[in-house]
Protein backbone atom coordinates (compact mmCIF):
# COMPACT_ATOMS: atom_id res chain seq x y z
CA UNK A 1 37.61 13.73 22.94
CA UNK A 2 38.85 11.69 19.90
CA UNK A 3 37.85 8.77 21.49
CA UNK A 4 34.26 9.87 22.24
CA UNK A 5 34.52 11.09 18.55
CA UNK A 6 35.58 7.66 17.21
CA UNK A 7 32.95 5.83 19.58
CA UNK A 8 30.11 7.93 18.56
CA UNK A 9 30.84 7.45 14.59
CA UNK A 10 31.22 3.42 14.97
CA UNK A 11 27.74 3.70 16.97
CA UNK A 12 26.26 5.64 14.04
CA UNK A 13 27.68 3.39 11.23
CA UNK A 14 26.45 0.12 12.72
CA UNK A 15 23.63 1.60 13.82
CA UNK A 16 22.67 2.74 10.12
CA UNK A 17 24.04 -1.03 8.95
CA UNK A 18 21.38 -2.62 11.28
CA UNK A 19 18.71 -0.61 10.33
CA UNK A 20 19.50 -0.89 6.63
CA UNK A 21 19.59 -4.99 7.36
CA UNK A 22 16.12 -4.91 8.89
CA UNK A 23 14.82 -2.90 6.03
CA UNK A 24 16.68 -5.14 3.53
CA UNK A 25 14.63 -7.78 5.48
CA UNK A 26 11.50 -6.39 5.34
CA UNK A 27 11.55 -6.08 1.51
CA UNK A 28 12.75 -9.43 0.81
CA UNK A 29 9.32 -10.73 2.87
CA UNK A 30 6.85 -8.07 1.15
CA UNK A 31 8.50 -9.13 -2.12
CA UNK A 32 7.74 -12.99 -1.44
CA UNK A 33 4.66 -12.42 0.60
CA UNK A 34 3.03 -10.73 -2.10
CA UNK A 35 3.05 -13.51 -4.53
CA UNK A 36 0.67 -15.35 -2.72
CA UNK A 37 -1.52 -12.91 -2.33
CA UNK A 38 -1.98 -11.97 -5.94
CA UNK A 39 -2.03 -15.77 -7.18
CA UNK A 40 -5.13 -16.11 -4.72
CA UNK A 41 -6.89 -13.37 -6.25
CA UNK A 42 -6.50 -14.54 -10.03
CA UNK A 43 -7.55 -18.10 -8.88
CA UNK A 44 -10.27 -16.70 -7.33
CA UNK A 45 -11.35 -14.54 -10.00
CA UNK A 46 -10.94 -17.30 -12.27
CA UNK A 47 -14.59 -18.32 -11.21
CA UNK A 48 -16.26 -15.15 -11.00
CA UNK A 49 -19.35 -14.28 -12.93
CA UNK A 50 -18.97 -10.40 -13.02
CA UNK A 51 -22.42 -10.23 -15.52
CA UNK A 52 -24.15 -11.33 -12.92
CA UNK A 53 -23.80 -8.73 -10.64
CA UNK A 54 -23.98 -6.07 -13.11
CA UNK A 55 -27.96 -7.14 -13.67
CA UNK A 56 -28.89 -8.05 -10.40
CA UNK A 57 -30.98 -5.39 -8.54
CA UNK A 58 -29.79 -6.93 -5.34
CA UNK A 59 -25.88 -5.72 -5.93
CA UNK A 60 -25.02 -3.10 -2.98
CA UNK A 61 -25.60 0.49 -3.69
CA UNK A 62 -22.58 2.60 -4.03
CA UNK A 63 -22.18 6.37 -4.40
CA UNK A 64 -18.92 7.44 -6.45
CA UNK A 65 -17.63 10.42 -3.97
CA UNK A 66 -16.47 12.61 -6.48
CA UNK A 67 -14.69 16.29 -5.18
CA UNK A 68 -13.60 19.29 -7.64
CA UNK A 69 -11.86 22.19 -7.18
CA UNK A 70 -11.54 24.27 -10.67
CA UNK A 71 -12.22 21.61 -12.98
CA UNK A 72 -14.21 23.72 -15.24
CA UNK A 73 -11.65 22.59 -18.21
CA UNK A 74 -12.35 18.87 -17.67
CA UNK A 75 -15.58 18.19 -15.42
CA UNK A 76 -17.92 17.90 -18.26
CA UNK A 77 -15.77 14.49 -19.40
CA UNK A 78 -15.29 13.62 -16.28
CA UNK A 79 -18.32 12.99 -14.68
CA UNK A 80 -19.47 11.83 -18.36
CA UNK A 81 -17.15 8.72 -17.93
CA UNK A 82 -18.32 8.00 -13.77
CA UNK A 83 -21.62 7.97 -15.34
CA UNK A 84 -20.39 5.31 -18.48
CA UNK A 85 -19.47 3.04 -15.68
CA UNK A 86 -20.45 -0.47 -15.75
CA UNK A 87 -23.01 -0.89 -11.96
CA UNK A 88 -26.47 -0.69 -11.95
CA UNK A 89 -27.22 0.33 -7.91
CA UNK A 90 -25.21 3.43 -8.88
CA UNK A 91 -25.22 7.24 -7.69
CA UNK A 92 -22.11 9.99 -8.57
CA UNK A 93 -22.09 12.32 -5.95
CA UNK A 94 -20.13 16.08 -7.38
CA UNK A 95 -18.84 18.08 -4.95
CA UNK A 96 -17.66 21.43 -5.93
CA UNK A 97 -15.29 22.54 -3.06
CA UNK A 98 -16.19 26.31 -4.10
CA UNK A 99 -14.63 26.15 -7.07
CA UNK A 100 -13.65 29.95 -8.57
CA UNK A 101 -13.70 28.81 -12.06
CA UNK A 102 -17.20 27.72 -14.07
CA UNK A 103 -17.04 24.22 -12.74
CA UNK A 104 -20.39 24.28 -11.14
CA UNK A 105 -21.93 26.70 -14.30
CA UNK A 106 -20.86 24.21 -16.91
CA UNK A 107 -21.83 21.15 -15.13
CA UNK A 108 -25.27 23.30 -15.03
CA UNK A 109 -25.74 23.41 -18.68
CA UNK A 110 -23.89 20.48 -19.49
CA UNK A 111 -26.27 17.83 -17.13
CA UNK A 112 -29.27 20.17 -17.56
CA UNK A 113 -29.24 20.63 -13.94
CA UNK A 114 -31.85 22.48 -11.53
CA UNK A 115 -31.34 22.97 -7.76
CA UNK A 116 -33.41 21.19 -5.17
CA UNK A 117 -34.75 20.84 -1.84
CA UNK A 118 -32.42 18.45 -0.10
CA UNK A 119 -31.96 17.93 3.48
CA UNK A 120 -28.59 17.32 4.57
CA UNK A 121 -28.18 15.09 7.53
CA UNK A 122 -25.04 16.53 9.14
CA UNK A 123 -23.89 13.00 10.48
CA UNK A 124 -20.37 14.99 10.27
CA UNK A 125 -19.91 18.38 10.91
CA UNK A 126 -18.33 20.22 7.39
CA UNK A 127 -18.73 23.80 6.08
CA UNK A 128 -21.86 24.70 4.54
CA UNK A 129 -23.62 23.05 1.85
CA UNK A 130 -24.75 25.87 -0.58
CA UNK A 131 -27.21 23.37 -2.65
CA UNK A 132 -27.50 20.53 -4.33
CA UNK A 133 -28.69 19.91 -7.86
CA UNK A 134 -30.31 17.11 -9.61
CA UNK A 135 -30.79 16.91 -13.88
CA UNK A 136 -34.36 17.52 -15.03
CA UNK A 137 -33.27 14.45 -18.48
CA UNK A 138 -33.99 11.15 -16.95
CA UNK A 139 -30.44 10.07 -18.61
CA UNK A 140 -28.64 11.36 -15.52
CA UNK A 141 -30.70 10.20 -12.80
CA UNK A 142 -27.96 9.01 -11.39
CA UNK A 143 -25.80 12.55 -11.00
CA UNK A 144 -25.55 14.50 -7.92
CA UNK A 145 -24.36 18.00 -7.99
CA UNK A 146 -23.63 19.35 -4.55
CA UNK A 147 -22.01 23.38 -4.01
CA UNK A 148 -20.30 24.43 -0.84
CA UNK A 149 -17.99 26.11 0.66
CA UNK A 150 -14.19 25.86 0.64
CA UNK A 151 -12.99 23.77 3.07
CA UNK A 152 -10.38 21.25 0.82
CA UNK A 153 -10.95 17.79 -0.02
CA UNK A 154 -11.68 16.27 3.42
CA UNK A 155 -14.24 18.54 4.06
CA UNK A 156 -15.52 17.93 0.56
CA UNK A 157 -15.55 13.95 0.92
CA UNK A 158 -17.24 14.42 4.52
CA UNK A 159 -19.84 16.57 2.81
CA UNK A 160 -20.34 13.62 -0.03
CA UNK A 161 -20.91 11.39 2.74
CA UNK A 162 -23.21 13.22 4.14
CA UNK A 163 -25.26 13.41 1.20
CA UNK A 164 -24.78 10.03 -0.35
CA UNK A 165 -27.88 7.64 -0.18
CA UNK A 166 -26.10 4.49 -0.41
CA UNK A 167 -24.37 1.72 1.61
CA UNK A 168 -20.77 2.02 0.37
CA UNK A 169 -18.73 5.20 -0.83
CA UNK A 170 -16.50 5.01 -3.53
CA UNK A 171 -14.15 7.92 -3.01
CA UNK A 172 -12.19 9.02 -5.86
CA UNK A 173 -10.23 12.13 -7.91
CA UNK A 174 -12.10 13.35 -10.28
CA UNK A 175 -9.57 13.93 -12.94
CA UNK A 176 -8.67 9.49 -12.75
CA UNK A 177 -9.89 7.43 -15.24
CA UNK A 178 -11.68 4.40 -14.24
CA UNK A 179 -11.59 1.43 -15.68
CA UNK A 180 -15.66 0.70 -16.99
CA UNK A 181 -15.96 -2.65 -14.33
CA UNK A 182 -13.86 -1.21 -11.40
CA UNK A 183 -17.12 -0.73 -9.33
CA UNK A 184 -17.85 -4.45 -9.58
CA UNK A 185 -14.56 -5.64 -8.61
CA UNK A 186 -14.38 -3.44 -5.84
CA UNK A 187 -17.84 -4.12 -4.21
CA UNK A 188 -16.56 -7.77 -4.48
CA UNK A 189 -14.45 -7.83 -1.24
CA UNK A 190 -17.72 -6.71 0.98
CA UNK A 191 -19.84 -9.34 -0.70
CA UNK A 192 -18.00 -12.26 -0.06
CA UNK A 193 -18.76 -14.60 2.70
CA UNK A 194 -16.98 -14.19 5.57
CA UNK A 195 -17.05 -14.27 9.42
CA UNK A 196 -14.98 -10.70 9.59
CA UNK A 197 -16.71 -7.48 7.89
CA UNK A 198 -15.23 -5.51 5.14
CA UNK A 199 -14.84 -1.95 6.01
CA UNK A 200 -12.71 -0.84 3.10
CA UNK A 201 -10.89 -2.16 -0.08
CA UNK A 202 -8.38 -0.62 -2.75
CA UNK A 203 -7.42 -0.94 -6.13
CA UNK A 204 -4.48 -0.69 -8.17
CA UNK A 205 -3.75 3.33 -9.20
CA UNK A 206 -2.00 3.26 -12.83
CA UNK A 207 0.20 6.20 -14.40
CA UNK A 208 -1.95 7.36 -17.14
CA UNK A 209 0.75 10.22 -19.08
CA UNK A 210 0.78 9.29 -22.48
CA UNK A 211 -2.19 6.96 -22.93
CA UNK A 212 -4.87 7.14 -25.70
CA UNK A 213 -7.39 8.60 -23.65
CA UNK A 214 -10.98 9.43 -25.66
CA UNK A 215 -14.22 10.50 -23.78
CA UNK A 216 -13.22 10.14 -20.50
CA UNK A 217 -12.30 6.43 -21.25
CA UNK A 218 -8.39 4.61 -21.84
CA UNK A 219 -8.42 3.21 -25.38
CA UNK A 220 -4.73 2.24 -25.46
CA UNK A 221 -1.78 2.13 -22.54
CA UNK A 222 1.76 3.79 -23.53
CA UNK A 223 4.54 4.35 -21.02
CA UNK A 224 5.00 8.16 -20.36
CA UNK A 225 7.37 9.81 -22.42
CA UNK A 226 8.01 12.25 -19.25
CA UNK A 227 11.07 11.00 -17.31
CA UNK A 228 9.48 11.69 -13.83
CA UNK A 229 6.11 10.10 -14.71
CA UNK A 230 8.02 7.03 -16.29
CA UNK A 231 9.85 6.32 -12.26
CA UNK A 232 6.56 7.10 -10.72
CA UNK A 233 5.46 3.96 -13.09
CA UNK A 234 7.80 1.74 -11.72
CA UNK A 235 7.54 2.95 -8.24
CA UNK A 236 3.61 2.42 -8.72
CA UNK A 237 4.08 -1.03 -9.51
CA UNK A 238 6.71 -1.73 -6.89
CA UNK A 239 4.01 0.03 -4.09
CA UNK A 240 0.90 -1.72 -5.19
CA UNK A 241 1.42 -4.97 -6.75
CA UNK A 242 3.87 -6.12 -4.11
CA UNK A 243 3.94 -3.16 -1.14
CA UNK A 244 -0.12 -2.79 -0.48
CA UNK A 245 -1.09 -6.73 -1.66
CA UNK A 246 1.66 -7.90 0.86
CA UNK A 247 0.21 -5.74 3.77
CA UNK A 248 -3.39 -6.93 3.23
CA UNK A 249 -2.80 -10.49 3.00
CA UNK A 250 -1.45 -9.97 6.46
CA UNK A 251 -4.11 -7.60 7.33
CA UNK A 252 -1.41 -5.14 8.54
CA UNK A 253 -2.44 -2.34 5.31
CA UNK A 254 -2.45 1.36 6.86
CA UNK A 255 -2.67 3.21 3.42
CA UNK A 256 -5.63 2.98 0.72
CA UNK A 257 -5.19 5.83 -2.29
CA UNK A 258 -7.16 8.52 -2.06
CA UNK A 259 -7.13 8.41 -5.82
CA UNK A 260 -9.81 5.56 -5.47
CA UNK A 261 -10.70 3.84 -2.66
CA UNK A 262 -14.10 1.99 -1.42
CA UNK A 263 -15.31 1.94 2.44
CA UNK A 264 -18.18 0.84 4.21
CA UNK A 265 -20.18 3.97 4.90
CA UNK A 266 -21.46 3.30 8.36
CA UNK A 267 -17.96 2.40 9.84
CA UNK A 268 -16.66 5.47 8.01
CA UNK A 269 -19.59 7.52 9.91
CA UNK A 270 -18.62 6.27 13.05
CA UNK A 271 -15.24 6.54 12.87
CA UNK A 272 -15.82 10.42 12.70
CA UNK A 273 -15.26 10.79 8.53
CA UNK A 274 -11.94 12.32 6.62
CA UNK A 275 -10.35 14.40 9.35
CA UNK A 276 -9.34 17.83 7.87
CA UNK A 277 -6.33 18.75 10.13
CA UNK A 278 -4.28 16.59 8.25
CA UNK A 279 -3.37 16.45 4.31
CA UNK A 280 -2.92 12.45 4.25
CA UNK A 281 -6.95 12.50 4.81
CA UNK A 282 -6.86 9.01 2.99
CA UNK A 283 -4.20 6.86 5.46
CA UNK A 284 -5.77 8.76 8.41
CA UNK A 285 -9.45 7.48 7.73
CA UNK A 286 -8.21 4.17 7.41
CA UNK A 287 -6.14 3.86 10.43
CA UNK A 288 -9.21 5.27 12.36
CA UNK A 289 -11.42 2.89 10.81
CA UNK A 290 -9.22 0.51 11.85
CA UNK A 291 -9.23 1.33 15.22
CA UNK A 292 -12.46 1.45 15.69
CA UNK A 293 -13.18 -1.64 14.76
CA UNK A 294 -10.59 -2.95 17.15
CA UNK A 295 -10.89 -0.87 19.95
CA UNK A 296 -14.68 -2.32 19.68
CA UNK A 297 -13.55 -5.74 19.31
CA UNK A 298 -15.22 -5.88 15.98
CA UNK A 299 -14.24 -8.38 13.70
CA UNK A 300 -13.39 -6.85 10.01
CA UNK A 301 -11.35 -6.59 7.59
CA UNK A 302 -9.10 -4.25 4.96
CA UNK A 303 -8.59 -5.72 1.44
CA UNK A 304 -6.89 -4.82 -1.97
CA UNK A 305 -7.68 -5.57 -5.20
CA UNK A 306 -4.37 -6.28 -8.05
CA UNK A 307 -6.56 -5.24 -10.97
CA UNK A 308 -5.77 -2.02 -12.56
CA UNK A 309 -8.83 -0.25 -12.45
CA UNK A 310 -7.35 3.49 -11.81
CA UNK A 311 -5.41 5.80 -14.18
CA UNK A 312 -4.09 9.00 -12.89
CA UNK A 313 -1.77 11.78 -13.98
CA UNK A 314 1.78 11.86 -12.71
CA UNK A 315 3.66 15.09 -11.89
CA UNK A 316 5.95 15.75 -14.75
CA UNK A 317 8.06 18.60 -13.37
CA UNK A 318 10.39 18.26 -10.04
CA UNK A 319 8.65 21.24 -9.11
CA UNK A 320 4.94 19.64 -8.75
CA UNK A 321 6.10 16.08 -7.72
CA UNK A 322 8.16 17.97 -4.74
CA UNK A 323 4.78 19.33 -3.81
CA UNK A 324 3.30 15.99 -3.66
CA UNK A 325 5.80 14.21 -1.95
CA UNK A 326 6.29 17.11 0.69
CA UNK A 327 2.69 16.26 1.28
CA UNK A 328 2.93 12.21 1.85
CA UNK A 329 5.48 13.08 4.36
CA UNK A 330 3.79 15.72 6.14
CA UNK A 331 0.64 13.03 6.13
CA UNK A 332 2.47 10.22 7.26
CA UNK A 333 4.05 12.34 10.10
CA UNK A 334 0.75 13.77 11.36
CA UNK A 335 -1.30 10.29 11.26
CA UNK A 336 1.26 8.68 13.14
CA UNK A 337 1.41 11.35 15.37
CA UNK A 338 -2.62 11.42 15.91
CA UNK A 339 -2.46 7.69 16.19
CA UNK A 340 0.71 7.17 18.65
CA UNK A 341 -1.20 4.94 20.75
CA UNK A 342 -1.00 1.93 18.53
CA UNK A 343 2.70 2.00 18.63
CA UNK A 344 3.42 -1.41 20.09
CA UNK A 345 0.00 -1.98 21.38
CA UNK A 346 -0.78 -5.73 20.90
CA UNK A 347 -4.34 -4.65 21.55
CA UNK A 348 -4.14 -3.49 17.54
CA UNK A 349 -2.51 -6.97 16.59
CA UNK A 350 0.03 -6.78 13.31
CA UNK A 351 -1.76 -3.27 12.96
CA UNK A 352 0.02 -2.06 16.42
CA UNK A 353 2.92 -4.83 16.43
CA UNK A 354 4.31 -4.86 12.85
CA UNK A 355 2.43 -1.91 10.86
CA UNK A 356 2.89 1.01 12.65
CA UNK A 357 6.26 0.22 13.98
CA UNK A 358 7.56 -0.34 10.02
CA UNK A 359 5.67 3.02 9.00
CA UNK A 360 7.25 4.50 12.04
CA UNK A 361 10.59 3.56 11.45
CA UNK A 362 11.03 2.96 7.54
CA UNK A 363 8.44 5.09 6.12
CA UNK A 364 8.60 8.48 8.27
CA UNK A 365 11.96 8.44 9.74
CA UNK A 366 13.67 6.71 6.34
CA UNK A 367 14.16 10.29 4.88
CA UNK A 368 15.75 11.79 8.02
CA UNK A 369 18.40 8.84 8.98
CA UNK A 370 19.31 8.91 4.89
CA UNK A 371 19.88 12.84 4.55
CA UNK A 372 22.12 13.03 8.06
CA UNK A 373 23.96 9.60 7.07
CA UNK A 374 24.76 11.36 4.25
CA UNK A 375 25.77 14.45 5.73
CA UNK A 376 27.81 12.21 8.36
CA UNK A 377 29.14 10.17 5.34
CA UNK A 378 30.73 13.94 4.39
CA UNK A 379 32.46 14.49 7.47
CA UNK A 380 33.97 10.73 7.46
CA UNK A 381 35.29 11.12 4.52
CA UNK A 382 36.36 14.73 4.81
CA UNK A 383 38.45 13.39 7.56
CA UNK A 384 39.66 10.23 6.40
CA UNK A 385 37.63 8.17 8.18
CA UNK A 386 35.83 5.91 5.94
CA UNK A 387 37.47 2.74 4.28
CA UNK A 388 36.50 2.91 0.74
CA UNK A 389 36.27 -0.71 -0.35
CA UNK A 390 33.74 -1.43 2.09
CA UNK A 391 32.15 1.36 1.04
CA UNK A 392 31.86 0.68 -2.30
CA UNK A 393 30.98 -2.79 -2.00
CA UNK A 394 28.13 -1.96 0.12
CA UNK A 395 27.45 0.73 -2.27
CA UNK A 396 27.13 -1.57 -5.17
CA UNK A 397 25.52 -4.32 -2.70
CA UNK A 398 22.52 -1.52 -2.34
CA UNK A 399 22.44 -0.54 -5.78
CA UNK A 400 22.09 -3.97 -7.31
CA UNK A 401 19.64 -5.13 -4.46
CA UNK A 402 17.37 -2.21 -5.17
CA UNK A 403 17.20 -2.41 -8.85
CA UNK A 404 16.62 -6.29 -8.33
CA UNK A 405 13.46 -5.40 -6.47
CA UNK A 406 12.63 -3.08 -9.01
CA UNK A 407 13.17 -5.89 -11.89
CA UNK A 408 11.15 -8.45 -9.77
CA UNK A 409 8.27 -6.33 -9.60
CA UNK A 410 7.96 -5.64 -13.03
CA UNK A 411 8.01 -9.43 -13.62
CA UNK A 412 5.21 -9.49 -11.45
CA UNK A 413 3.31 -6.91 -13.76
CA UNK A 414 4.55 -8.62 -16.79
CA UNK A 415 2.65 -12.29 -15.38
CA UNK A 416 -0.38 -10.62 -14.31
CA UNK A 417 -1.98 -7.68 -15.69
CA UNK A 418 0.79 -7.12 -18.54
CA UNK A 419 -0.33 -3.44 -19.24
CA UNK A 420 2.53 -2.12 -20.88
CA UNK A 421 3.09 -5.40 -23.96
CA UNK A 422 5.73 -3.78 -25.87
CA UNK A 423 8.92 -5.34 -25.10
CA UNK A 424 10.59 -1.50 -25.73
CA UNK A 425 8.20 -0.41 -22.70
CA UNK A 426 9.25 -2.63 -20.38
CA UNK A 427 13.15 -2.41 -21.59
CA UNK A 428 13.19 1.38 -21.14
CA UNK A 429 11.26 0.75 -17.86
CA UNK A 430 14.00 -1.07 -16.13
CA UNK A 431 16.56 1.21 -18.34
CA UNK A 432 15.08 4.30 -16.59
CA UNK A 433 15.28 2.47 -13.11
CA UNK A 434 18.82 2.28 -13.44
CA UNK A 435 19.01 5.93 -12.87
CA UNK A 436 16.60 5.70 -9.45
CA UNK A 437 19.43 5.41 -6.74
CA UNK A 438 21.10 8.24 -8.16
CA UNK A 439 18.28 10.73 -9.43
CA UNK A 440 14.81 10.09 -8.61
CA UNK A 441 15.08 8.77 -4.57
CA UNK A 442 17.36 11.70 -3.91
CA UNK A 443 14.92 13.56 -5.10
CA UNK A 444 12.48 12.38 -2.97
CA UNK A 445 14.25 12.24 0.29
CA UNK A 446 15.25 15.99 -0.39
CA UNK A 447 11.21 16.86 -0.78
CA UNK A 448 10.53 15.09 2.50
CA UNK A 449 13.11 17.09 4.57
CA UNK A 450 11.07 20.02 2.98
CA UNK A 451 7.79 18.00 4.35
CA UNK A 452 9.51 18.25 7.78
CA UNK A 453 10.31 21.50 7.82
CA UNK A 454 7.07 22.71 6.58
CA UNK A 455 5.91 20.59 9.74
CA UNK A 456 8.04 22.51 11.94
CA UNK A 457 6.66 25.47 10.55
CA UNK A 458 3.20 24.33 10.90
CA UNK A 459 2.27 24.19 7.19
CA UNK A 460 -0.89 22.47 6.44
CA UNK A 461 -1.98 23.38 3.01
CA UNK A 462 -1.72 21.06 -0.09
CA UNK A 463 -0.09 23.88 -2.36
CA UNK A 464 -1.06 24.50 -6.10
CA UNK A 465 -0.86 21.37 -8.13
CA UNK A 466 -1.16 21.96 -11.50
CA UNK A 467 -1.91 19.09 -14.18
CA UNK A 468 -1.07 19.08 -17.75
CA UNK A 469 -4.69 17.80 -17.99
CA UNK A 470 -6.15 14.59 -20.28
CA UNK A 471 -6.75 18.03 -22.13
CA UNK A 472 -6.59 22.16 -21.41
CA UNK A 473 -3.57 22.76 -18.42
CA UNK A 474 -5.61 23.03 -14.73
CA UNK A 475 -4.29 24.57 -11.80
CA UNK A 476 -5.84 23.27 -8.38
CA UNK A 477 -4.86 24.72 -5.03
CA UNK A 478 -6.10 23.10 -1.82
C-alpha cells in the first residue's frame, strides 16, 4: 500500500511539473509572439488617414448595441457620450432589459423621446419587445430607445440585433467609456483589403477607477487608488496587449470582451446570435462565429486592435470581483462544453489544434489542478514527504518568472500606448504585482472553485454586481 502511495504521489508531482513546463512554454511564446503583432499595427497605423473616414458617407454603418439594466443613475451621460462619438454612418441602439428603476422614464425626458411604430424582424427569437422610441429634436436622430422584457444581456444584445439597421454591431456596456475615435479604428479591420472576411474585431478594455472622468468623456488617466482595481490593471495589460494580440496574429483568438466588441452582423445572424444559456455570452458568440465560418469553409477572419479605446470600472471589493470571476469560469466551462467538438479537430485548424486544447487545459482546468496540488502539497508535507530545497527553488523559480512576465508587459504598455506617464504609476504598478502570487491569484483560483461548484449546482445567473459608479452607487442584477 505504501508503495502504491509513493507511486501515485511521484505520478502527481511530475505530472503537475510537466504541465507547469508546458504552460511556462506557452507564455514565453504569447509573450514574444505578441511583439510582432503590435509593431505591425503601429506601422500600419503610421499611414492611416482616420479624417478621412470620419467624412466620407461611404464608411460602413454601425449600430452601437447598447443594453441597461437599472441605469437610471447614469444613462442620461451615458448614452450622451455614445452619441459624442467621432463616426458619421452612426446609430446607438438602448436596450432597457426591463429595467425596475426610471432608466427608460429619464431617457424619455432626457432625449425628448416618443414611441413608434417599428416592426421588429425576429431574425432571432428573444422575449418581447415592449416598444421602441425615437427623439422628436433632430439632434438625436441617431438614438434608439428599445423596452422589453427581462431576459439578461444576451437576450438584450439579440434584441439590439434585431432592431439595428446597419451592417456591423458594435456591442458594448453601457456604463464604459469610449474613447471619441474607437468606432473608426474598429471598423478598420473589416475595411481592409483582404482575400479572408472580417467577422469580428476587439479592442483594448482599460481600468478606468480613479480617472478624471467629465461628461461621459476621460479627461485625464490615474492608476486606481483601490488595491483590487490596481491588479486588475496589470492583469488587463498582461491579457490584452500580449494574451489577445498574440492569439489573433495566429488567428487562434476564442475570447473578444463583451465590454466592447465589433462583429459582422450577418455572420452573427447566422450563427444563431448571443446564446442565453450561458453567462460567457461574449466567448460563446465568437467561437460559434467561428465555426460557422469553418464548418462552411468560409474564408474569414478574427482581429484585435492594441489601442485603448475602452475604459471600464473594476470591482473594488473581493466580494464583487468573486462574483465576476465565478462567472468567467462558469463561461469558459459551459462554451467549451457546448463546443467539445473542436477539441482536436484539425477541421477547425489552430482554432481546434492549439486554441481550444490551451483553453481546455490552462484556462478551465488551471484552477482545479492548482487548488488539489495544493491540497496534495498539505498532505506531502504533513507527512514528510516533500524535499524543501527543491521546493523552494521552484517556488522562487515561479515567483520570479511570473512577476517577469508581469514587468515585460508593462514595458510593452510603457513603448506603446504609455497611458499611465508618471513614473510613481508605473513603480507602484509593478510594486503592487509583487503581492499577485501571494494575494490576488489565490484569490482568483478560490472564486473559480466557487464557479465550479455553482456549475455543479446548476447556477446560471450573473448575481448582483454593484458599481461604485463614474457617479451615484448602481446595483445591477442579471
Amino acid at each position: 500500500m505504501e508503495v502504491v502511495f509513493h507511486i501515485a504521489a511521484d505520478l502527481l508531482m511530475y505530472g503537475i511539473f510537466v504541465y507547469s513546463v508546458v504552460l511556462l512554454l506557452f507564455y514565453i511564446f504569447i509573450g514574444l509572439y505578441s511583439i510582432g503583432a503590435t509593431e505591425e499595427y503601429l506601422h500600419k497605423n503610421n499611414f492611416t488617414d482616420y479624417r478621412m473616414l470620419v467624412a466620407s458617407p461611404h464608411a460602413p454603418s454601425v449600430s452601437i448595441l447598447a443594453p441597461a439594466y437599472n441605469e437610471g443613475n447614469t444613462i442620461i451621460e451615458n448614452v450622451r457620450s455614445l452619441l459624442s462619438l467621432f463616426y458619421a454612418n452612426l446609430e446607438v441602439v438602448i436596450i432597457n432589459d426591463g429595467s425596475k428603476d426610471d432608466c427608460l422614464q429619464k431617457l424619455i425626458d432626457g432625449y425628448e423621446l416618443e414611441k413608434v411604430d417599428f416592426f421588429v424582424n425576429y431574425q432571432i427569437k428573444t422575449k418581447e419587445v415592449r416598444g421602441v422610441y425615437k427623439s422628436k429634436n433632430p439632434v438625436y436622430r441617431k438614438l434608439v430607445v428599445v423596452d422589453k422584457v427581462n431576459g439578461g444581456k444576451a437576450d438584450a444584445l439579440n434584441v439590439g440585433i434585431n432592431i439595428s439597421s446597419n451592417d456591423y454591431i458594435v456591442c458594448i456596456d453601457v456604463d464604459c467609456i469610449l474613447e471619441q475615435d474607437s468606432i473608426l479604428k474598429m471598423v478598420k479591420p473589416f475595411l481592409e483589403e483582404t482575400t479572408k472576411r472580417t467577422i469580428a474585431s476587439g479592442g483594448v478594455v482599460r481600468i478606468a477607477n480613479s480617472c478624471e472622468i467629465r461628461d461621459g468623456r476621460l479627461i485625464k488617466v490615474h492608476l486606481p487608488d483601490n488595491y483590487w482595481a490596481r491588479m486588475q490593471t496589470l492583469e488587463y495589460i498582461r491579457a490584452f496587449l500580449l494574451g489577445r494580440m498574440a492569439w489573433a496574429r495566429m488567428d487562434g483568438l476564442l475570447l473578444i470582451s463583451g465590454a466592447f466588441g465589433a462583429f459582422d452582423k450577418e455572420i452573427a445572424i447566422k450563427a444563431g446570435g448571443y446564446d442565453h444559456r450561458t453567462v460567457g455570452e461574449d466567448m460563446e458568440l465568437v467561437v460559434r462565429m467561428r465555426r460557422y465560418m469553418a464548418e462552411n469553409k468560409l474564408p474569414y477572419r478574427v482581429t484585435y486592435i492594441p489601442d485603448p479605446l475602452c475604459w471600464t470600472e473594476a470591482p473594488v471589493s473581493t466580494k464583487i470581483l468573486g462574483r465576476q470571476r465565478n462567472r468567467w469560469t462558469r463561461g469558459t466551462i459551459e462554451t467549451l462544453k457546448f463546443h467539445k467538438r473542436m477539441f482536436f479537430n484539425p477541421t477547425y485548424g489552430v482554432l481546434g489544434l492549439v486554441s481550444y486544447p490551451y483553453w481546455f487545459f490552462f484556462e478551465m482546468l488551471a484552477p482545479l489542478i492548482e487548488f488539489f496540488g495544493f491540497i496534495a502539497f498539505l498532505i506531502m508535507a504533513i507527512i514528510g514527504m516533500v524535499d524543501w530545497n527543491i521546493f523552494i527553488a521552484l517556488l522562487v523559480f515561479i515567483v520570479c518568472f511570473g512577476y517577469m512576465y508581469s514587468a515585460f508587459a508593462a514595458y510593452i504598455e510603457v513603448t506603446t500606448y504609455n497611458q499611465y506617464r508618471r513614473r510613481t504609476d508605473m513603480a507602484k504598478l509593478l510594486l503592487t504585482g509583487l503581492t499577485e502570487p501571494f494575494y490576488f491569484h489565490p484569490f482568483g483560483v478560490w472564486a473559480a472553485i466557487k464557479g465550479y461548484l455553482d456549475i455543479i449546482r446548476k447556477k446560471n445567473s450573473w448575481g448582483e454586481m454593484t458599481r461604485q459608479g463614474f457617479g451615484p452607487t448602481t446595483a445591477k442584477k442579471k
